[in-house]
C-alpha atoms as a PDB file:
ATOM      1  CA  UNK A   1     175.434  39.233 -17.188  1.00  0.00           C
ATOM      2  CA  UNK A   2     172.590  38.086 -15.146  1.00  0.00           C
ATOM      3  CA  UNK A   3     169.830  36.087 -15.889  1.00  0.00           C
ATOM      4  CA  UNK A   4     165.647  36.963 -14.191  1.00  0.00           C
ATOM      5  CA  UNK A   5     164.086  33.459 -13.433  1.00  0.00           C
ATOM      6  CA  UNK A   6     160.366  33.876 -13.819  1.00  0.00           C
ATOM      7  CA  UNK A   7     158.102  30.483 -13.433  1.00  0.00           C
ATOM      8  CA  UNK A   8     156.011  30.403 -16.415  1.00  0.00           C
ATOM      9  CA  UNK A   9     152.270  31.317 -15.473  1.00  0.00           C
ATOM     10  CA  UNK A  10     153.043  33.231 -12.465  1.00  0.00           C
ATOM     11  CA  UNK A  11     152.692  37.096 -12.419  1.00  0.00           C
ATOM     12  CA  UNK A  12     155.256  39.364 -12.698  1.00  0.00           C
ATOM     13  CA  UNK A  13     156.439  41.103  -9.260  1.00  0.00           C
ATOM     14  CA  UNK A  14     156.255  44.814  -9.171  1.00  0.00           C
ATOM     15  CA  UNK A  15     159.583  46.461  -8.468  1.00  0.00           C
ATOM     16  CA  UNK A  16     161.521  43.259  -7.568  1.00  0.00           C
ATOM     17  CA  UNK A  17     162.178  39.964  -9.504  1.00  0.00           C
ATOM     18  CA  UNK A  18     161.628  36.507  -8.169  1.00  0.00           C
ATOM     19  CA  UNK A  19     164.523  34.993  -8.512  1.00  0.00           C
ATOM     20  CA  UNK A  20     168.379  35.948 -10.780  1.00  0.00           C
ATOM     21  CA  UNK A  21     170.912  33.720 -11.778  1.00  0.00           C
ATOM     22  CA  UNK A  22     174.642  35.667 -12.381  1.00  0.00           C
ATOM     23  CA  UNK A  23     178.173  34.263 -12.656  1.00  0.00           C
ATOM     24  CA  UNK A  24     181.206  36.757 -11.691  1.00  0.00           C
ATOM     25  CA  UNK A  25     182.629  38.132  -8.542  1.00  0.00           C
ATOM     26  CA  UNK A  26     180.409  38.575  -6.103  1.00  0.00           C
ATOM     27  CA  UNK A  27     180.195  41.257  -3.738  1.00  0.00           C
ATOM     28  CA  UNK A  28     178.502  41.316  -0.828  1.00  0.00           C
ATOM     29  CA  UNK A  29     177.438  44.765   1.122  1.00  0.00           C
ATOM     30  CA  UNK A  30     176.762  44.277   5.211  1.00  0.00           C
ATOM     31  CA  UNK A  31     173.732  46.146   6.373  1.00  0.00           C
ATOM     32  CA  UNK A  32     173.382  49.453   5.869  1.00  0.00           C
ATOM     33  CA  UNK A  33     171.241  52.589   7.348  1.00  0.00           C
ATOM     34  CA  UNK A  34     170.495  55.973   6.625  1.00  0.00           C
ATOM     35  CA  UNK A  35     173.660  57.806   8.146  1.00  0.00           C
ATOM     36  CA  UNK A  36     176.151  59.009   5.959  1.00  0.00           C
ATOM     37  CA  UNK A  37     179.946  58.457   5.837  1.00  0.00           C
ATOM     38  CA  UNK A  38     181.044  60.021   9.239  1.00  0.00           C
ATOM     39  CA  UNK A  39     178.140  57.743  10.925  1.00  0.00           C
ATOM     40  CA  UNK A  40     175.284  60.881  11.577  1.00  0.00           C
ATOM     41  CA  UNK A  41     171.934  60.834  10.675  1.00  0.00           C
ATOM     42  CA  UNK A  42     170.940  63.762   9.203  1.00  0.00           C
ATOM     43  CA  UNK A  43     167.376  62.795   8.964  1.00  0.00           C
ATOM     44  CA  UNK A  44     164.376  60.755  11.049  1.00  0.00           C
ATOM     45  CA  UNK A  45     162.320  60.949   7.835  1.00  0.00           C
ATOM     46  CA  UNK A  46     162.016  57.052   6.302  1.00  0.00           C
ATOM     47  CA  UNK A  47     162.164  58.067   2.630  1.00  0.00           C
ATOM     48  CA  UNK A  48     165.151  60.402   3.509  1.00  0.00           C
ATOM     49  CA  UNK A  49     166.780  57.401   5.182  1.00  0.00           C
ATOM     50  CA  UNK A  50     166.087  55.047   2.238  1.00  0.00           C
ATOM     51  CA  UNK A  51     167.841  57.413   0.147  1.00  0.00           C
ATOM     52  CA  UNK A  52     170.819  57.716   2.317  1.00  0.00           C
ATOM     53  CA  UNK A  53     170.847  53.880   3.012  1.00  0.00           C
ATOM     54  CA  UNK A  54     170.429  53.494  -1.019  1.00  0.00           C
ATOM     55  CA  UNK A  55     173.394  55.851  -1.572  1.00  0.00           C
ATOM     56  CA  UNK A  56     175.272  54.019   0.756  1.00  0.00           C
ATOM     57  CA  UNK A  57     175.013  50.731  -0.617  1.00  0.00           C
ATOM     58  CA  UNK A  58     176.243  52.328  -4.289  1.00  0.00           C
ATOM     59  CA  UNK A  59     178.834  53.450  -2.714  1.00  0.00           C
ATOM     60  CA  UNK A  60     180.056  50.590  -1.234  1.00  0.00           C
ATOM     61  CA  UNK A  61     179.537  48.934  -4.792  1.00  0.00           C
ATOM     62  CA  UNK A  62     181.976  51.475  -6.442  1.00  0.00           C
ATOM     63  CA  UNK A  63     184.902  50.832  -4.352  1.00  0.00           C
ATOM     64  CA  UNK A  64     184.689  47.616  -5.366  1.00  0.00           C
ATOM     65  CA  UNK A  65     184.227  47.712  -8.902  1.00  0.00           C
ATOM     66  CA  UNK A  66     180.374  47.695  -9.164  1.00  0.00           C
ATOM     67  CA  UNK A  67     177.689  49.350 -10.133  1.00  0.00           C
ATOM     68  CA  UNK A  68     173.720  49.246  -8.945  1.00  0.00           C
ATOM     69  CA  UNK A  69     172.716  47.314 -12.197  1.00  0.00           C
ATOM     70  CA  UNK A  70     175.375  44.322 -10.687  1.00  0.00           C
ATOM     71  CA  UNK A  71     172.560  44.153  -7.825  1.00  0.00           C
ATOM     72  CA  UNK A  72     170.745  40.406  -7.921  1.00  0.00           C
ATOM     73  CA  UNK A  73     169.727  40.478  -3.874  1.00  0.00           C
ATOM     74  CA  UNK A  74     168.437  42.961  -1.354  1.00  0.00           C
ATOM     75  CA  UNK A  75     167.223  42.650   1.826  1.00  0.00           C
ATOM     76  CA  UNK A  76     165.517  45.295   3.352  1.00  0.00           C
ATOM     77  CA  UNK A  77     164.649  45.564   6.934  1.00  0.00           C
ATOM     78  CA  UNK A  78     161.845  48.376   8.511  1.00  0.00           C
ATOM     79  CA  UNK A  79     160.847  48.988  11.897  1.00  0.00           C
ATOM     80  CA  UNK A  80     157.230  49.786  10.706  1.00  0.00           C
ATOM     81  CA  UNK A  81     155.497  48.151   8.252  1.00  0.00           C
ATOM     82  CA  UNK A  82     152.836  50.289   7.809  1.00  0.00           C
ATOM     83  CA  UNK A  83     154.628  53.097   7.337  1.00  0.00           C
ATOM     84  CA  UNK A  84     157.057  51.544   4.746  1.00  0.00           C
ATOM     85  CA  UNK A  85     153.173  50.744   2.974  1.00  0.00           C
ATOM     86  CA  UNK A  86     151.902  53.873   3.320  1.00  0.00           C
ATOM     87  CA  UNK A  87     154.643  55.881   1.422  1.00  0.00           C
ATOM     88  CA  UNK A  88     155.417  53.132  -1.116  1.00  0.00           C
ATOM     89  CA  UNK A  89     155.509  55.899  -4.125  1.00  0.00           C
ATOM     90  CA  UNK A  90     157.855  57.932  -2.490  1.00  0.00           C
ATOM     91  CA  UNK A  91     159.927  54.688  -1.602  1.00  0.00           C
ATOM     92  CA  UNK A  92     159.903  53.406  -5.198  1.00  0.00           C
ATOM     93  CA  UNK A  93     160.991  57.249  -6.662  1.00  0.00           C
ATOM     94  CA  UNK A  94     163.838  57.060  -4.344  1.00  0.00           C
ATOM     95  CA  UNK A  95     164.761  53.796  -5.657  1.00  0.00           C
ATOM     96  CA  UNK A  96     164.600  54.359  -9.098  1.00  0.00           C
ATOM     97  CA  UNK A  97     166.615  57.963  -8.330  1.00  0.00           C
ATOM     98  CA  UNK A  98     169.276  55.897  -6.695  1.00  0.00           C
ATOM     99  CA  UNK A  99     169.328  52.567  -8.216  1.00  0.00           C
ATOM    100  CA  UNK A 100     167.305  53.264 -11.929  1.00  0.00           C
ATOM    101  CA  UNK A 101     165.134  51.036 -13.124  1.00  0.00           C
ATOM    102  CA  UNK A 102     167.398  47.557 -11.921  1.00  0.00           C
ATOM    103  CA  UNK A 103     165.032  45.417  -9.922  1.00  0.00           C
ATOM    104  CA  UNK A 104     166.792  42.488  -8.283  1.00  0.00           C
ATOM    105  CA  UNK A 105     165.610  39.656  -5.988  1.00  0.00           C
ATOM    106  CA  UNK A 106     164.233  41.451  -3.086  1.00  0.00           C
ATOM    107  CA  UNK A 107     162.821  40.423   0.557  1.00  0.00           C
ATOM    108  CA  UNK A 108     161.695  42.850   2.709  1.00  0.00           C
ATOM    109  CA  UNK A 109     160.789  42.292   6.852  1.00  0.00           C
ATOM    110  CA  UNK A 110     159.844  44.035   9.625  1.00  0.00           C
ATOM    111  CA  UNK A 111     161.951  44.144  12.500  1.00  0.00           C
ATOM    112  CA  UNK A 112     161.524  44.838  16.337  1.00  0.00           C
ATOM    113  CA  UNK A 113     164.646  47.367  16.148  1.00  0.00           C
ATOM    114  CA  UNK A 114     167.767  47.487  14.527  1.00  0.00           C
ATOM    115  CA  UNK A 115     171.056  48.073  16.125  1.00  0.00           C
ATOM    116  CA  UNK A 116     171.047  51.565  15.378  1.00  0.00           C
ATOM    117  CA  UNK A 117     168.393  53.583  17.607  1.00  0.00           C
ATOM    118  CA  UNK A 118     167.597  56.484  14.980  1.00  0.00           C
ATOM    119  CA  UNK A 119     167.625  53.880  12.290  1.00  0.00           C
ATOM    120  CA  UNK A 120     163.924  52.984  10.118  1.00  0.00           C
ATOM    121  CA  UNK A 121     165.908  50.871   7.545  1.00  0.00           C
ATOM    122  CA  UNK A 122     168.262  48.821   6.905  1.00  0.00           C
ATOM    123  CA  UNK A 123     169.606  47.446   3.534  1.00  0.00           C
ATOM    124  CA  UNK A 124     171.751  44.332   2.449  1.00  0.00           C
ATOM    125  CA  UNK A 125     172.958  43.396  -0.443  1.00  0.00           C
ATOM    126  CA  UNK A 126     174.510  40.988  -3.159  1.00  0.00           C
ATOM    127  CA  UNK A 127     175.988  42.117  -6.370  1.00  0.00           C
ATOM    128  CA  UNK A 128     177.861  39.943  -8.918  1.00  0.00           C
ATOM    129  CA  UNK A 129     180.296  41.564 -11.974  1.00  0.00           C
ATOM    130  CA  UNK A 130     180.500  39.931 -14.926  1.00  0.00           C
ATOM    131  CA  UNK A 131     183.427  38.683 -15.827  1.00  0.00           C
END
């Protein structure tokens, strides 16, 4: 299915993988926040919203044939930094809740604003199905 590329002598990431090499069909999920299907945010809270965002990417996954362990690249973009750091265990339950125990290629940036006001995250995402 997928393949994790780790350089020999370098240390093993935490909750992401360096790099993944997959062949399949690829599917590619636009940015998402924490809002749910009718576009309303039920929550300000940045784990909340991770969760929401998270559930949202699955989502998008299923209707096309995937599943969170097809993931091999997130981006994730935060308006605050520090506040992303300072509730990192919360953040990495959610993940695991939503995604298991699949850790992908991952970036993660902080952003000036996103294009949703009420928006903390925002989530992108590649997945490839084997074929």
């Amino acid at each position: 299915m997928y393949e994790i590329l780790q350089p020999d002598g370098w240390l093993k990431p935490k909750g992401y993988a360096n790099g993944i090499a997959a062949r399949g069909r690829q599917i590619f999920v636009g940015g998402q926040v924490g809002w749910t299907a009718h576009q309303v945010f039920e929550s300000d809270d940045l784990v909340e919203q991770i969760r929401q965002t998270l559930q949202n990417v699955v989502s998008i996954l299923r209707s096309g044939g995937a599943e969170p362990e097809h993931i091999v690249s997130m981006t994730w973009y935060f308006i605050d930094k520090q506040e992303y750091l300072a509730r990192l265990k919360q953040v990495g339950a959610v993940y695991r809740e939503v995604i298991g125990r699949h850790f992908p290629a991952m970036a993660a940036v902080q952003v000036a604003g996103l294009m949703e006001d009420r928006a903390k995250v925002e989530i992108q995402a590649t997945a490839v199905v084997p074929e």
